[in-house]
N, C-alpha and C. Protein backbone atom coordinates (compact mmCIF):
# COMPACT_ATOMS: atom_id res chain seq x y z
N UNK A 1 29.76 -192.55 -59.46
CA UNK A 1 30.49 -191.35 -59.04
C UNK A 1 31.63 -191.09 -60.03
N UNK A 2 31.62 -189.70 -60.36
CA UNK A 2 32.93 -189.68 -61.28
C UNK A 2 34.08 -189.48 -60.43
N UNK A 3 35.42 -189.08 -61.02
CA UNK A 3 36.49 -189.18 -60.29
C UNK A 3 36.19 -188.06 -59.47
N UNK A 4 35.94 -186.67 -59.99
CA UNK A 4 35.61 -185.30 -58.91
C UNK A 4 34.70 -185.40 -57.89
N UNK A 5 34.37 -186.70 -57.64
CA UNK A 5 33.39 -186.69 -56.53
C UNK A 5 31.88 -186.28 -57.02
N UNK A 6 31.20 -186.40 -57.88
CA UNK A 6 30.06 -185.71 -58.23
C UNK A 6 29.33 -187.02 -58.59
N UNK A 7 28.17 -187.30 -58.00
CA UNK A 7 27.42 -187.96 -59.20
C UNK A 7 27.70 -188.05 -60.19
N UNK A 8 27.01 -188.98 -61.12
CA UNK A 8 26.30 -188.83 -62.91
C UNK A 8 25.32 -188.41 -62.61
N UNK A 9 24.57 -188.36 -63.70
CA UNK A 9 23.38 -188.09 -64.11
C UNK A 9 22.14 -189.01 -63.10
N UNK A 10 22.33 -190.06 -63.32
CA UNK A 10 21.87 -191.21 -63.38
C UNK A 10 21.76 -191.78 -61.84
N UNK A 11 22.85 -191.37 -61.23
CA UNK A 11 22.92 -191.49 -59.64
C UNK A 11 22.56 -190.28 -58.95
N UNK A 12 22.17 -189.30 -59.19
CA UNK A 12 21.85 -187.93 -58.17
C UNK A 12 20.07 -188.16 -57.73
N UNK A 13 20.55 -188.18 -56.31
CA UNK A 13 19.14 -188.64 -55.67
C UNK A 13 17.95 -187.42 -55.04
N UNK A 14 17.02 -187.29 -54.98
CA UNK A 14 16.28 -186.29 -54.62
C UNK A 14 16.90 -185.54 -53.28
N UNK A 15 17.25 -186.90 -51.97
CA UNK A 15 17.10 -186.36 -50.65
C UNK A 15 18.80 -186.01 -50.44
N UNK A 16 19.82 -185.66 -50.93
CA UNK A 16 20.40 -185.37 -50.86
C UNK A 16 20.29 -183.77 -51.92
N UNK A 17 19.28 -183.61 -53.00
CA UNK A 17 19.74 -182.61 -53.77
C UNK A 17 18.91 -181.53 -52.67
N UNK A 18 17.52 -182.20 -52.12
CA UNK A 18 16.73 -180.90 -51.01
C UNK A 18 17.80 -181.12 -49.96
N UNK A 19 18.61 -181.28 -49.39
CA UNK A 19 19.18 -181.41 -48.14
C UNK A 19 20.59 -180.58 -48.53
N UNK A 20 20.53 -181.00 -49.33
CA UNK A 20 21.56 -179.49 -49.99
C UNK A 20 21.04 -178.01 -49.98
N UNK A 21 20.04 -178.20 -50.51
CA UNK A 21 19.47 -176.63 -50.80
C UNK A 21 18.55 -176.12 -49.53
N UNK A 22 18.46 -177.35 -48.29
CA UNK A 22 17.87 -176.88 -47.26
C UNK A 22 18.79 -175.93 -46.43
N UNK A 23 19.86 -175.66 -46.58
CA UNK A 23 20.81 -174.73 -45.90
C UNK A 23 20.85 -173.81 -46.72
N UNK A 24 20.76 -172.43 -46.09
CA UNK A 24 20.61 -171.21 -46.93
C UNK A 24 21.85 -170.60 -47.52
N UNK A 25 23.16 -171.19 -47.14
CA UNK A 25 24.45 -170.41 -47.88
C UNK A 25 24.62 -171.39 -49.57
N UNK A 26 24.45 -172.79 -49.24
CA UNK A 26 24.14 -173.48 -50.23
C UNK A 26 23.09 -172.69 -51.24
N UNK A 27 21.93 -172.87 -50.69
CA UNK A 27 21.32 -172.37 -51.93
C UNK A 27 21.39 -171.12 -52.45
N UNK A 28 22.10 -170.26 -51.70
CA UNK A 28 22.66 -168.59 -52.37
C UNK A 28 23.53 -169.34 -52.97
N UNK A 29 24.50 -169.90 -53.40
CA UNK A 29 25.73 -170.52 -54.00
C UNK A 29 24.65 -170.66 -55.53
N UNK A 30 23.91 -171.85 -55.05
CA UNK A 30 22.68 -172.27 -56.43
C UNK A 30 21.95 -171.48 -56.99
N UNK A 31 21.02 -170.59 -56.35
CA UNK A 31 20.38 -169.23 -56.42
C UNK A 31 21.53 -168.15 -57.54
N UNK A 32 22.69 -168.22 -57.19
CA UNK A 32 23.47 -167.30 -57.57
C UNK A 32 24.21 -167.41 -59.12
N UNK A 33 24.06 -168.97 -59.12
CA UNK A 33 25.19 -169.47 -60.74
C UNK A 33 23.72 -169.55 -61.75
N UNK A 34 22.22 -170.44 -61.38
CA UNK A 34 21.19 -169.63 -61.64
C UNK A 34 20.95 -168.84 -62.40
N UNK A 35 21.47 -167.30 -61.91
CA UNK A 35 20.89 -166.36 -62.21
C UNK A 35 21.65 -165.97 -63.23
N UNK A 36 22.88 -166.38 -63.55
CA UNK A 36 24.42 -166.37 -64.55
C UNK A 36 23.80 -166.83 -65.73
N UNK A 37 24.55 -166.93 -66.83
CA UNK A 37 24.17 -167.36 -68.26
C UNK A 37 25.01 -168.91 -67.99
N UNK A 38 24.44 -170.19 -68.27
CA UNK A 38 24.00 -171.33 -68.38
C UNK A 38 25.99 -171.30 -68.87
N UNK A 39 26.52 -172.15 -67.94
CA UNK A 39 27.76 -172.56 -67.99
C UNK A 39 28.76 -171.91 -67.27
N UNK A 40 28.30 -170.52 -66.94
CA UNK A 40 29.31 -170.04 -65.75
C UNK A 40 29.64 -170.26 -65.13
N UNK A 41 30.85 -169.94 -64.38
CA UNK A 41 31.70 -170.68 -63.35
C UNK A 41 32.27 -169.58 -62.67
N UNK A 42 32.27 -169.97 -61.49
CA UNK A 42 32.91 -168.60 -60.77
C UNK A 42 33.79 -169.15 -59.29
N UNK A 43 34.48 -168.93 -58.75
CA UNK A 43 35.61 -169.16 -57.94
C UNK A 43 34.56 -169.64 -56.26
N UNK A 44 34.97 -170.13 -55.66
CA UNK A 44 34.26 -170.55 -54.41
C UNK A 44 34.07 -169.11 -53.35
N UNK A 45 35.02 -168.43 -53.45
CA UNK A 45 35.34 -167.31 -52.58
C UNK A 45 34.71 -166.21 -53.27
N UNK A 46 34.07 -166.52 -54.19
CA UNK A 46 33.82 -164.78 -54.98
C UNK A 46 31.89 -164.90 -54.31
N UNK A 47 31.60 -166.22 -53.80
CA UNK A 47 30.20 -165.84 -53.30
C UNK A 47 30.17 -164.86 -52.11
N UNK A 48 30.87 -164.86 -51.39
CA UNK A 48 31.21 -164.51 -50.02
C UNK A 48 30.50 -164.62 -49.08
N UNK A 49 30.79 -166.25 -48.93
CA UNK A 49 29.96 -166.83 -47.56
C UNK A 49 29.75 -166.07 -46.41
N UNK A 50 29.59 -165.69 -44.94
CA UNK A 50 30.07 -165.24 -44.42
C UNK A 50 30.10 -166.28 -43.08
N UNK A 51 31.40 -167.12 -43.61
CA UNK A 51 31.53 -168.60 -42.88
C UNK A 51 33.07 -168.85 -43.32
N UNK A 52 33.85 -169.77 -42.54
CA UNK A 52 35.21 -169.70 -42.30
C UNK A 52 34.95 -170.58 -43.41
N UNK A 53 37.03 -170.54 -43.94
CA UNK A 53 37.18 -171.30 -45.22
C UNK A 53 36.51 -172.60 -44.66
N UNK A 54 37.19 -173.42 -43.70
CA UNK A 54 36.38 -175.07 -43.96
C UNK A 54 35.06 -174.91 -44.12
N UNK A 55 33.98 -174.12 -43.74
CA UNK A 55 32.98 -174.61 -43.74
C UNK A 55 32.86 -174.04 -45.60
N UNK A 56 33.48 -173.26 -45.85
CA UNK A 56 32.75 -173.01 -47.25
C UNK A 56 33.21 -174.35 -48.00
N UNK A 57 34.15 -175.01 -47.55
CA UNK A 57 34.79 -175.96 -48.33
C UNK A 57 33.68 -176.98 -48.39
N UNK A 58 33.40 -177.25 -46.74
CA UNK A 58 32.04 -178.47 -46.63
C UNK A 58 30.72 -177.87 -47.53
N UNK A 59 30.61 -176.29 -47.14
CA UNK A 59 29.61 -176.09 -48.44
C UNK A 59 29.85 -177.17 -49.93
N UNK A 60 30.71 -176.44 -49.80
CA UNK A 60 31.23 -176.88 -51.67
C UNK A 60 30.91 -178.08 -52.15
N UNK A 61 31.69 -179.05 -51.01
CA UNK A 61 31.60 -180.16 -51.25
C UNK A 61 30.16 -181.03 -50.92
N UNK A 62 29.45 -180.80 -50.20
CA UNK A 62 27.90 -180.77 -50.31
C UNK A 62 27.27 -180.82 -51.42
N UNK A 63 27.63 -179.59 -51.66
CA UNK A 63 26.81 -179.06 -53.37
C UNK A 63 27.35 -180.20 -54.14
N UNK A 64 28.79 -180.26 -54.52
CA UNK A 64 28.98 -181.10 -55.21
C UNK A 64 28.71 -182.74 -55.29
N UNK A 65 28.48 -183.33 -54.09
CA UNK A 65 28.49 -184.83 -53.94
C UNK A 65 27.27 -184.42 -54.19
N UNK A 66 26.03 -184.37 -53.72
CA UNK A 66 24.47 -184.24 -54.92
C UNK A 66 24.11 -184.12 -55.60
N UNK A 67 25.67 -183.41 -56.33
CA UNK A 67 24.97 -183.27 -57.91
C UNK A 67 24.71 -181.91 -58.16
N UNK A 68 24.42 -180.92 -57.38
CA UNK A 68 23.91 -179.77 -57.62
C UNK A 68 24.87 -178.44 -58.63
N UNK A 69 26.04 -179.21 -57.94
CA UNK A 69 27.53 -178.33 -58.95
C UNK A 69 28.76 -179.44 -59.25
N UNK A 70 29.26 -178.96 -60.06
CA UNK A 70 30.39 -179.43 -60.58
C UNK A 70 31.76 -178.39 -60.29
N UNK A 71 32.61 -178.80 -60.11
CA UNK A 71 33.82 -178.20 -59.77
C UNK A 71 34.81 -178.67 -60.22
N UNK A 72 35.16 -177.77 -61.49
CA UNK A 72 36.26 -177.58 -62.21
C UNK A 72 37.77 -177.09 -61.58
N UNK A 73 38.84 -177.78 -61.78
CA UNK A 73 40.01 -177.06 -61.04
C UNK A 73 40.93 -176.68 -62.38
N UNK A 74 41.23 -175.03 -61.62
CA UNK A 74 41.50 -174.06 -63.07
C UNK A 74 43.34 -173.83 -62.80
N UNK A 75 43.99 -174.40 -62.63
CA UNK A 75 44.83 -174.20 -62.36
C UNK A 75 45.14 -173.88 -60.63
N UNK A 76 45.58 -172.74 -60.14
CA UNK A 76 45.36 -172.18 -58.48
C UNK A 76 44.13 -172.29 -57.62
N UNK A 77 43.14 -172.30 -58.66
CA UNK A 77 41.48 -172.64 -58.20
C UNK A 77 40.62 -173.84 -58.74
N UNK A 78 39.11 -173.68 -57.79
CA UNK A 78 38.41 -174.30 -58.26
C UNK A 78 37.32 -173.54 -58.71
N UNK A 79 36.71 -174.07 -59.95
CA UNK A 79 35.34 -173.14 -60.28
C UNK A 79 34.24 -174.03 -59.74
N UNK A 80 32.79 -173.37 -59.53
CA UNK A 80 31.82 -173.99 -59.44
C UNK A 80 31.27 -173.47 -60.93
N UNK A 81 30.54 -174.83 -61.43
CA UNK A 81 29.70 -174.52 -62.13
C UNK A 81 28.52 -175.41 -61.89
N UNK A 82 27.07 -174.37 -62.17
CA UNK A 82 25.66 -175.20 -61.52
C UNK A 82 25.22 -176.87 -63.02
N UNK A 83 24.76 -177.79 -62.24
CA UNK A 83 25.11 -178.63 -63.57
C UNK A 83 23.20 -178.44 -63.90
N UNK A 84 23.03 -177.59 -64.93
CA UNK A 84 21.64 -177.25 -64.89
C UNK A 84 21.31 -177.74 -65.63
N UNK A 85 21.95 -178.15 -66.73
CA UNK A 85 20.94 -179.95 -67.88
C UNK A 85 21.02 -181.15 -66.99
N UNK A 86 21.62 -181.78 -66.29
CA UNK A 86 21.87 -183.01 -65.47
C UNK A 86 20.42 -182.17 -64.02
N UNK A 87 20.13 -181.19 -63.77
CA UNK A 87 19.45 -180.98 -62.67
C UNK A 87 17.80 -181.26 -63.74
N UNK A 88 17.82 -180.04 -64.91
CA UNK A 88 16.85 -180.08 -65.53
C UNK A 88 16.22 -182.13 -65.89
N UNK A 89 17.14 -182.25 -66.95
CA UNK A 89 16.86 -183.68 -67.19
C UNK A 89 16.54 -184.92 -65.84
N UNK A 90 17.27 -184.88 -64.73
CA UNK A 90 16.90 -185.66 -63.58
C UNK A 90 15.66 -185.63 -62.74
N UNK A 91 15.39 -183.80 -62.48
CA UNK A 91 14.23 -183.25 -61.46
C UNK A 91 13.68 -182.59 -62.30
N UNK A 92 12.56 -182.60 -62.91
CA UNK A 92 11.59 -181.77 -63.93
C UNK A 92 11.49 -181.06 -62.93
N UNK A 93 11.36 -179.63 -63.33
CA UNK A 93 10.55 -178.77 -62.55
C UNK A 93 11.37 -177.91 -61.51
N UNK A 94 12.61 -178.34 -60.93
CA UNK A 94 13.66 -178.01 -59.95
C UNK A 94 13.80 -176.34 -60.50
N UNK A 95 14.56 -176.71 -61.68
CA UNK A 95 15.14 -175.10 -62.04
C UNK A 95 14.29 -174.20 -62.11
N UNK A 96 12.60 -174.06 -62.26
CA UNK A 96 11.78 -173.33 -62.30
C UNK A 96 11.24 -173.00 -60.67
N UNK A 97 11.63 -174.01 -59.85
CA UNK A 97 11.33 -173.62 -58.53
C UNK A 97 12.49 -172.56 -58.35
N UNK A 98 13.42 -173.08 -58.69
CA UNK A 98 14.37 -172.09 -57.87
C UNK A 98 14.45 -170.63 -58.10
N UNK A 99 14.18 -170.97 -59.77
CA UNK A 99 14.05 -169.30 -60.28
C UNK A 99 12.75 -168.74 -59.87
N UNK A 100 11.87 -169.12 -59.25
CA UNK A 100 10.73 -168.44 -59.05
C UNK A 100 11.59 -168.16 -57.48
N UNK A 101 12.33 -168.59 -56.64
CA UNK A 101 12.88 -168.24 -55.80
C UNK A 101 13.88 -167.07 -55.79
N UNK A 102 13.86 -166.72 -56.78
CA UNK A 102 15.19 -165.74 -56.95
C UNK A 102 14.54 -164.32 -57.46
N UNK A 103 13.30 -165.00 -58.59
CA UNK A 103 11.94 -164.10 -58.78
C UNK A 103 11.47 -163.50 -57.22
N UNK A 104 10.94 -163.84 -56.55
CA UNK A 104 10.29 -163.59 -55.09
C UNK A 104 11.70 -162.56 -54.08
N UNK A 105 12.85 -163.22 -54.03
CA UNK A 105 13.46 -162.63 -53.26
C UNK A 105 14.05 -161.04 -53.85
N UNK A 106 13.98 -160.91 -55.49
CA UNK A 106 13.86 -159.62 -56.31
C UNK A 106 12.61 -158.75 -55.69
N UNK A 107 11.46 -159.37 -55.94
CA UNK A 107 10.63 -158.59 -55.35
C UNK A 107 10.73 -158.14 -53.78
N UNK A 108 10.97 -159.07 -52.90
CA UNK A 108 10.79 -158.52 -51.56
C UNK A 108 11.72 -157.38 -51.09
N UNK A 109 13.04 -157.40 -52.27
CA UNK A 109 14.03 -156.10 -52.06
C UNK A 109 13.49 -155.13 -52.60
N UNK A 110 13.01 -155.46 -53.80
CA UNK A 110 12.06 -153.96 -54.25
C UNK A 110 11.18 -153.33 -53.32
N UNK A 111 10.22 -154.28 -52.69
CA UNK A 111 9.33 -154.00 -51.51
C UNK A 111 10.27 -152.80 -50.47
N UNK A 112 11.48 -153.81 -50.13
CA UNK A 112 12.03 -153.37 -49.16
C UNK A 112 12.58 -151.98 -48.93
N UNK A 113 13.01 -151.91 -50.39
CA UNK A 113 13.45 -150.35 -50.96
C UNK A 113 12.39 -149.21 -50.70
N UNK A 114 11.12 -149.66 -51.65
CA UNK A 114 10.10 -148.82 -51.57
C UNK A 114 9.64 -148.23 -50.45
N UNK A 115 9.97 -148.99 -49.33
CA UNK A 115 9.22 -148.60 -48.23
C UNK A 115 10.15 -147.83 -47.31
């Protein structure tokens, strides 16, 4: 564990990274940095859970003890950033599930529109 509470590389375990992403505000959090250019970071509050501060906090910290994000503190804040070489290199195959998840939920709004 490093000092921020996060895994290494080396310690991030499968059943904690699906048990993370089995709750759906979590994986909009993951779904969302994702879809960002590879190193972005964005404030905890700018996802807009629609869940009181503690629980976004227990979000957060979820994400983070699995490994799934890293959280940088920027001075007044914290950033999340998704750790997507430590996810890539650990779980082959993870980041392509998810983006085919983000692929699918594009389409079903298009659907949704169209109709």
């Amino acid at each position: 564990m490093t000092d921020s509470g996060e895994p290494n590389q080396a310690e991030m375990e499968l059943g904690p990274v699906l048990a993370a992403l089995a709750d759906r505000h979590r994986r909009r959090v993951v779904l969302t940095l994702l879809a960002e250019p590879d190193g972005a970071e964005r404030t905890c509050s700018s996802f807009g859970l629609p869940v009181s501060k503690a629980t976004v906090t227990h979000h957060f910290r979820t994400l983070r003890e699995a490994g799934l994000i890293r959280q940088v503190n920027r001075g007044n804040s914290n950033m999340a950033q998704l750790r997507r070489a430590d996810l890539a290199a650990r779980f082959p195959g993870l980041i392509e599930l998810l983006r085919a998840e983000i692929q699918r939920d594009e389409a079903t709004q298009r659907d949704e529109i169209a109709t």
